[in-house]
Protein backbone atom coordinates (compact mmCIF):
# COMPACT_ATOMS: atom_id res chain seq x y z
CA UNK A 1 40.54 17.79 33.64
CA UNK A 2 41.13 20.89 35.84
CA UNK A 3 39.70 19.59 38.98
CA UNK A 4 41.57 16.64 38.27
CA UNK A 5 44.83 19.03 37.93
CA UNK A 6 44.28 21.12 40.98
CA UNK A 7 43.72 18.04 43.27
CA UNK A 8 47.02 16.58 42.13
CA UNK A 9 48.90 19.95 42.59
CA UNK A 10 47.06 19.54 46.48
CA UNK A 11 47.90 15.75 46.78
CA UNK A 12 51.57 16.88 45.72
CA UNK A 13 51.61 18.96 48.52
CA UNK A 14 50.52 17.09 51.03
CA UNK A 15 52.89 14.38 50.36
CA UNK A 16 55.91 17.02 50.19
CA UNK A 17 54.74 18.09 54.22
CA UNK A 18 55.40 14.19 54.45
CA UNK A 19 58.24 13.61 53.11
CA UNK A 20 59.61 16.53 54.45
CA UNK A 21 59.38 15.78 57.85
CA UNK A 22 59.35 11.72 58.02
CA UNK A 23 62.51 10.28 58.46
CA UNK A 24 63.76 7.73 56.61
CA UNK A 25 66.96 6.43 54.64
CA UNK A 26 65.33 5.85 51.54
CA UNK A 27 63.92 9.47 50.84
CA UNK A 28 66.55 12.73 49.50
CA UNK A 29 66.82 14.90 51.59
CA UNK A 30 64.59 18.25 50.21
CA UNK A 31 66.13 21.15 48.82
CA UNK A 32 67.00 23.84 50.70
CA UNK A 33 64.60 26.36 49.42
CA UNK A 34 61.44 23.87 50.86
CA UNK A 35 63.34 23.22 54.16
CA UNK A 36 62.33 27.28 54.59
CA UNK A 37 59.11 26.93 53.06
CA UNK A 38 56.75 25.91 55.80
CA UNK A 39 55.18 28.85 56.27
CA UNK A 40 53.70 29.06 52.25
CA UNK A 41 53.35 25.17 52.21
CA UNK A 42 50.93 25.61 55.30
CA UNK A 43 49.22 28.61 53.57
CA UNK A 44 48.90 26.95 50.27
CA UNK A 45 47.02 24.23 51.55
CA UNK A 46 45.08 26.09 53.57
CA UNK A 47 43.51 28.16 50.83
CA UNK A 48 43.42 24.51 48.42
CA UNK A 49 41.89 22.45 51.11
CA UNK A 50 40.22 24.01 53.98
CA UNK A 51 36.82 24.46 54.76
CA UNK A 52 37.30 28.15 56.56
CA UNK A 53 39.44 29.36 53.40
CA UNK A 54 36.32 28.70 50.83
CA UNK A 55 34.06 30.03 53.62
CA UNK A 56 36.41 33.38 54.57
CA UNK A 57 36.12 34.07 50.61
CA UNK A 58 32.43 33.51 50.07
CA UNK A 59 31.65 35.71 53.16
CA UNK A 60 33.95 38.30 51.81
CA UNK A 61 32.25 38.42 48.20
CA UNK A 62 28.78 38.80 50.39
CA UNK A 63 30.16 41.25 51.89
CA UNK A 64 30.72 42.77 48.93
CA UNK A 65 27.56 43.05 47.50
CA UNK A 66 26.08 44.74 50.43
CA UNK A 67 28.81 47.23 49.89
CA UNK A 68 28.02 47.67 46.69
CA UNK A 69 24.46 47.88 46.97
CA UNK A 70 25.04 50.70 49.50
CA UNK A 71 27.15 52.67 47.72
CA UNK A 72 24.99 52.20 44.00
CA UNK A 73 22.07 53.94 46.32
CA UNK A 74 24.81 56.08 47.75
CA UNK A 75 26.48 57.77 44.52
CA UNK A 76 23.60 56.91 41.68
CA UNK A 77 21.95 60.54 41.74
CA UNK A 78 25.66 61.69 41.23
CA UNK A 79 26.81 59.60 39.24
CA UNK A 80 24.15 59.43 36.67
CA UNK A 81 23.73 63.28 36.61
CA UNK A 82 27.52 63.34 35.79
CA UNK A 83 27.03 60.97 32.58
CA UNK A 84 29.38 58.20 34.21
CA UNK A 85 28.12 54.56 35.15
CA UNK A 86 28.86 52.99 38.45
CA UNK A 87 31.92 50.67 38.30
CA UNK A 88 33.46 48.00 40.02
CA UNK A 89 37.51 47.38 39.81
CA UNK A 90 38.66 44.27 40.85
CA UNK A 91 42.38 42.51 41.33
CA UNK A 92 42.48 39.40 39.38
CA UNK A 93 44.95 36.95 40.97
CA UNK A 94 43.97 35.61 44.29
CA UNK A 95 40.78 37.63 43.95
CA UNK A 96 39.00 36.40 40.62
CA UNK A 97 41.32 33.51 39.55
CA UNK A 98 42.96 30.75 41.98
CA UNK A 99 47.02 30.49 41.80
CA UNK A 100 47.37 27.95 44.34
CA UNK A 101 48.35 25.05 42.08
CA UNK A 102 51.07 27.40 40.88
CA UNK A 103 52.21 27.89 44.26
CA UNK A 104 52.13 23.75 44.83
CA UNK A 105 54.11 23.69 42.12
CA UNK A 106 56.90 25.73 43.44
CA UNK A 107 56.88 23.52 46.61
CA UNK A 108 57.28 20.34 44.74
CA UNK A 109 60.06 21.59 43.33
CA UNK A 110 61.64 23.24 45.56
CA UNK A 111 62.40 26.40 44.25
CA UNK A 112 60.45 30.30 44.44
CA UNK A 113 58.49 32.46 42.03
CA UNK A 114 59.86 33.52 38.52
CA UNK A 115 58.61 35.33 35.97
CA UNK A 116 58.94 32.56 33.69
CA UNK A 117 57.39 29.75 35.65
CA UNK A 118 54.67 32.51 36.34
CA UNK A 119 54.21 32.85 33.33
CA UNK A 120 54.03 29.43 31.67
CA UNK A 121 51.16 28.60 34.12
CA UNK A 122 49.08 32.06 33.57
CA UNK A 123 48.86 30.74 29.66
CA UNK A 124 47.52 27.59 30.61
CA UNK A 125 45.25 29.59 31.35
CA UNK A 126 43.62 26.58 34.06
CA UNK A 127 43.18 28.64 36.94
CA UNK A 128 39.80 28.19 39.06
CA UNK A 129 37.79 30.85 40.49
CA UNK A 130 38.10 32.02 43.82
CA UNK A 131 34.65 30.99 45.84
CA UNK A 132 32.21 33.48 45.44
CA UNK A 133 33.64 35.45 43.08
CA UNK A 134 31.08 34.44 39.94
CA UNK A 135 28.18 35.10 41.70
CA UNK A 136 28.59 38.30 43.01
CA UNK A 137 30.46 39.39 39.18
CA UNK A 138 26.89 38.24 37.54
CA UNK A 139 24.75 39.91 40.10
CA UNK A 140 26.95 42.98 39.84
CA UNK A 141 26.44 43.17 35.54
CA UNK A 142 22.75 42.37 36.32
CA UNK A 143 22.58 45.52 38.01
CA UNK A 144 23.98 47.17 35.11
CA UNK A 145 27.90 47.71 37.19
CA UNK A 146 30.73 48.18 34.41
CA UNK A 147 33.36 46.09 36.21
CA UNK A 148 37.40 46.11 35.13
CA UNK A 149 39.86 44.06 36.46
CA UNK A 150 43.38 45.66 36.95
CA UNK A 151 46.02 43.00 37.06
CA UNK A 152 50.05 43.28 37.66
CA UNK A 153 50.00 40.15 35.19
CA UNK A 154 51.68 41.28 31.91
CA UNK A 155 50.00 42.71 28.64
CA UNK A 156 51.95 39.38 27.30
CA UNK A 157 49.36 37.44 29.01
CA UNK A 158 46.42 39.32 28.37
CA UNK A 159 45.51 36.57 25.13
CA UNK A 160 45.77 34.06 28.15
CA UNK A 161 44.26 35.55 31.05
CA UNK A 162 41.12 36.20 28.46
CA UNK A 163 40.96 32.90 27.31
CA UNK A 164 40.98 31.66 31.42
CA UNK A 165 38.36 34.25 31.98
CA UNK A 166 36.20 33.22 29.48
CA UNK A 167 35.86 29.51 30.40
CA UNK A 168 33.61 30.65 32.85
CA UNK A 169 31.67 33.40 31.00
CA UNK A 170 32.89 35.99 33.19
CA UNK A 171 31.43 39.70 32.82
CA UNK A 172 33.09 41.74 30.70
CA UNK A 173 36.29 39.73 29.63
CA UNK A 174 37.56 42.13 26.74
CA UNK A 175 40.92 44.15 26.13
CA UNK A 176 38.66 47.19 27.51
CA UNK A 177 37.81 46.03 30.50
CA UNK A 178 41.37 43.88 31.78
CA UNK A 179 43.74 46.26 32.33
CA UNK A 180 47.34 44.48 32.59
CA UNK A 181 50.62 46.14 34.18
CA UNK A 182 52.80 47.39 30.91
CA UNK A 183 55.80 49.04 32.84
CA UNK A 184 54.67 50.70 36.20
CA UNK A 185 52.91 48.11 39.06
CA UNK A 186 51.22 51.05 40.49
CA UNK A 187 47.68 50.48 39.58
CA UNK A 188 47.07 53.94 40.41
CA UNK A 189 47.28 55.32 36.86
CA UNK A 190 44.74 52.75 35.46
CA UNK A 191 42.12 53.41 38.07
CA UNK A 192 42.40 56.90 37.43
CA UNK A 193 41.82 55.88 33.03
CA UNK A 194 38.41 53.70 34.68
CA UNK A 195 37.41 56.62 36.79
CA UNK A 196 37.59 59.22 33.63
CA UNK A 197 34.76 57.97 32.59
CA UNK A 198 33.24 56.18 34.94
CA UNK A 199 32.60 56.61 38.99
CA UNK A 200 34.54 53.47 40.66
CA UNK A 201 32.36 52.52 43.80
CA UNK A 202 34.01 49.41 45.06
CA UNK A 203 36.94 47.83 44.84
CA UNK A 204 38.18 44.34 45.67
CA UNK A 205 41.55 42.84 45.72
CA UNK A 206 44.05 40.88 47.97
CA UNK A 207 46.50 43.57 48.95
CA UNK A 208 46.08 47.27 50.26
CA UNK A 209 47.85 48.10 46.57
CA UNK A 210 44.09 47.11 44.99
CA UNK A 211 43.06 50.19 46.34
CA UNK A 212 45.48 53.02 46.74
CA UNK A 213 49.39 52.91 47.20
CA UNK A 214 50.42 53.57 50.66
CA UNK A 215 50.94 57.32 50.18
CA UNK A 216 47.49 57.99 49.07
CA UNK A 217 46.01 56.67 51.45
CA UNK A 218 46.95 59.41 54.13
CA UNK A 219 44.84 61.65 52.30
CA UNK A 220 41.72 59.75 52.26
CA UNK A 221 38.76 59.89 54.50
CA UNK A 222 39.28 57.74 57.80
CA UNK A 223 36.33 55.60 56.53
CA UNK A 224 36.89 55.52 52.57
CA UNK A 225 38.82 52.12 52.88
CA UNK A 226 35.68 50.54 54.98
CA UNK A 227 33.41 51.73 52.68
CA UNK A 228 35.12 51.24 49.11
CA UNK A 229 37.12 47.97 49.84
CA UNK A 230 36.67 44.63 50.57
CA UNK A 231 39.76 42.48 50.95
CA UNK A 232 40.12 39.00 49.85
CA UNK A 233 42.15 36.72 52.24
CA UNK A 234 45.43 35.44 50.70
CA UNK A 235 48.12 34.08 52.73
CA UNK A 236 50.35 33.01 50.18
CA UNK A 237 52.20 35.95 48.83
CA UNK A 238 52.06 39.68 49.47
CA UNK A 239 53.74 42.82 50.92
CA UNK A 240 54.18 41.21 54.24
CA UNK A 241 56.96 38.81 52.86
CA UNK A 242 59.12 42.03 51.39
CA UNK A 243 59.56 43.00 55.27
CA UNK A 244 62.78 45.57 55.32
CA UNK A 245 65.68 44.49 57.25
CA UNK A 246 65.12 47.91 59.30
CA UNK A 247 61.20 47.03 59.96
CA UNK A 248 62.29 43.37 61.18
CA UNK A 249 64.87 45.13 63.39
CA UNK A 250 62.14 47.32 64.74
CA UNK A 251 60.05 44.06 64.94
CA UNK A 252 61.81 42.60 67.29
């Protein structure tokens, strides 16, 4: 029933483009909101359809585990003689779970993210999993990692997210473990609650916020991002579509 789902969220896509951009008498003209939309149509279906999106992900999560193996030989004498066990943190939207039938669905209609349509989909709780991203989670608890996922999806969906999780016997799917945003979208404070007790070696997410805010980052070794990140390609949504005015001005 989800594949089926997912495919029709795609196949409603694909006919929007269509309709969208064929001429004809008999068809309404779109709503303004998908006249602007090309840009995310084109990226949604990229990530739902294409061969190089499932490949780009799958090479990333290899990646990955190389890292990780690296930095487990790195940090283990350290970390073990410390009492804390090696941890992985990982993002959960676009980086564990798929959103792109979300996303389809906003294109359908017409109209742009809310916390309410947002919502009603995360407790479906139907999202896929991005390629790659169960194999390298099981290889990564075989190897006795502690992983956490720290979400900006709210502590209201937590019952939801688990339940999507746990369709597909994820690692590590408990209240402990998923850390949801309660006020603050700064993840910083709950990496710093994993890394009190436990030495974070990797993380992976879809945005530079999966690692450090901005700020914090100037402060960091030239090669800590290369060496504790991997990022997950998402075209769909990000920091790059909050562009300032000023920076667009300065863009030109």
């Amino acid at each position: 029933m989800k594949n089926i789902t997912a495919k029709i969220f795609t196949l409603i896509s694909i006919a929007f483009i269509a309709s969208c951009n064929r001429p004809t008498q008999n068809i309404e003209p779109c709503p303004d909101p998908a006249r602007d939309s090309d840009a995310i149509l084109l990226s949604t279906l990229w990530l739902q359809t294409s061969d190089e999106a499932k490949i780009a992900r799958e090479q990333a999560y290899d990646m990955a585990w190389q890292k990780l193996q690296k930095n487990l030989e790195l940090y283990s004498e350290k970390v073990f003689q410390a009492g804390k066990k090696p941890a992985v943190v990982l993002d959960l939207d676009e980086t564990v779970l798929d959103n792109s039938p979300y996303e389809a669905r906003l294109i359908q209609k017409g109209t742009s993210f809310e916390s309410e349509t947002w919502s009603a989909w995360v407790n479906e709780a139907e999202a896929h999993l991005i390629a790659g991203a169960d194999e390298f989670l099981q290889k990564a608890s075989a190897e006795g990692i502690e992983i956490f996922y720290i979400s900006n999806r709210s502590e209201a969906n937590l019952g939801a997210t688990l339940k999507n999780m746990e369709q597909y016997n994820l690692p590590f799917t408990d209240s402990a473990h998923v850390l949801l945003k309660s006020d603050d979208s700064d993840k910083t404070a709950r990496r710093n609650k994993v890394e009190a007790q436990n030495k974070i070696i990797l993380l992976i997410g879809d945005q530079l916020g999966d690692f450090a805010e901005v700020e914090q980052m100037k402060s960091f070794p030239a090669d800590s991002l290369s060496n504790h990140f991997v990022l997950i390609p998402n075209p769909m949504y990000g920091s790059f579509t909050r562009i300032s005015e000023s920076e667009k001005e300065n863009n030109q």
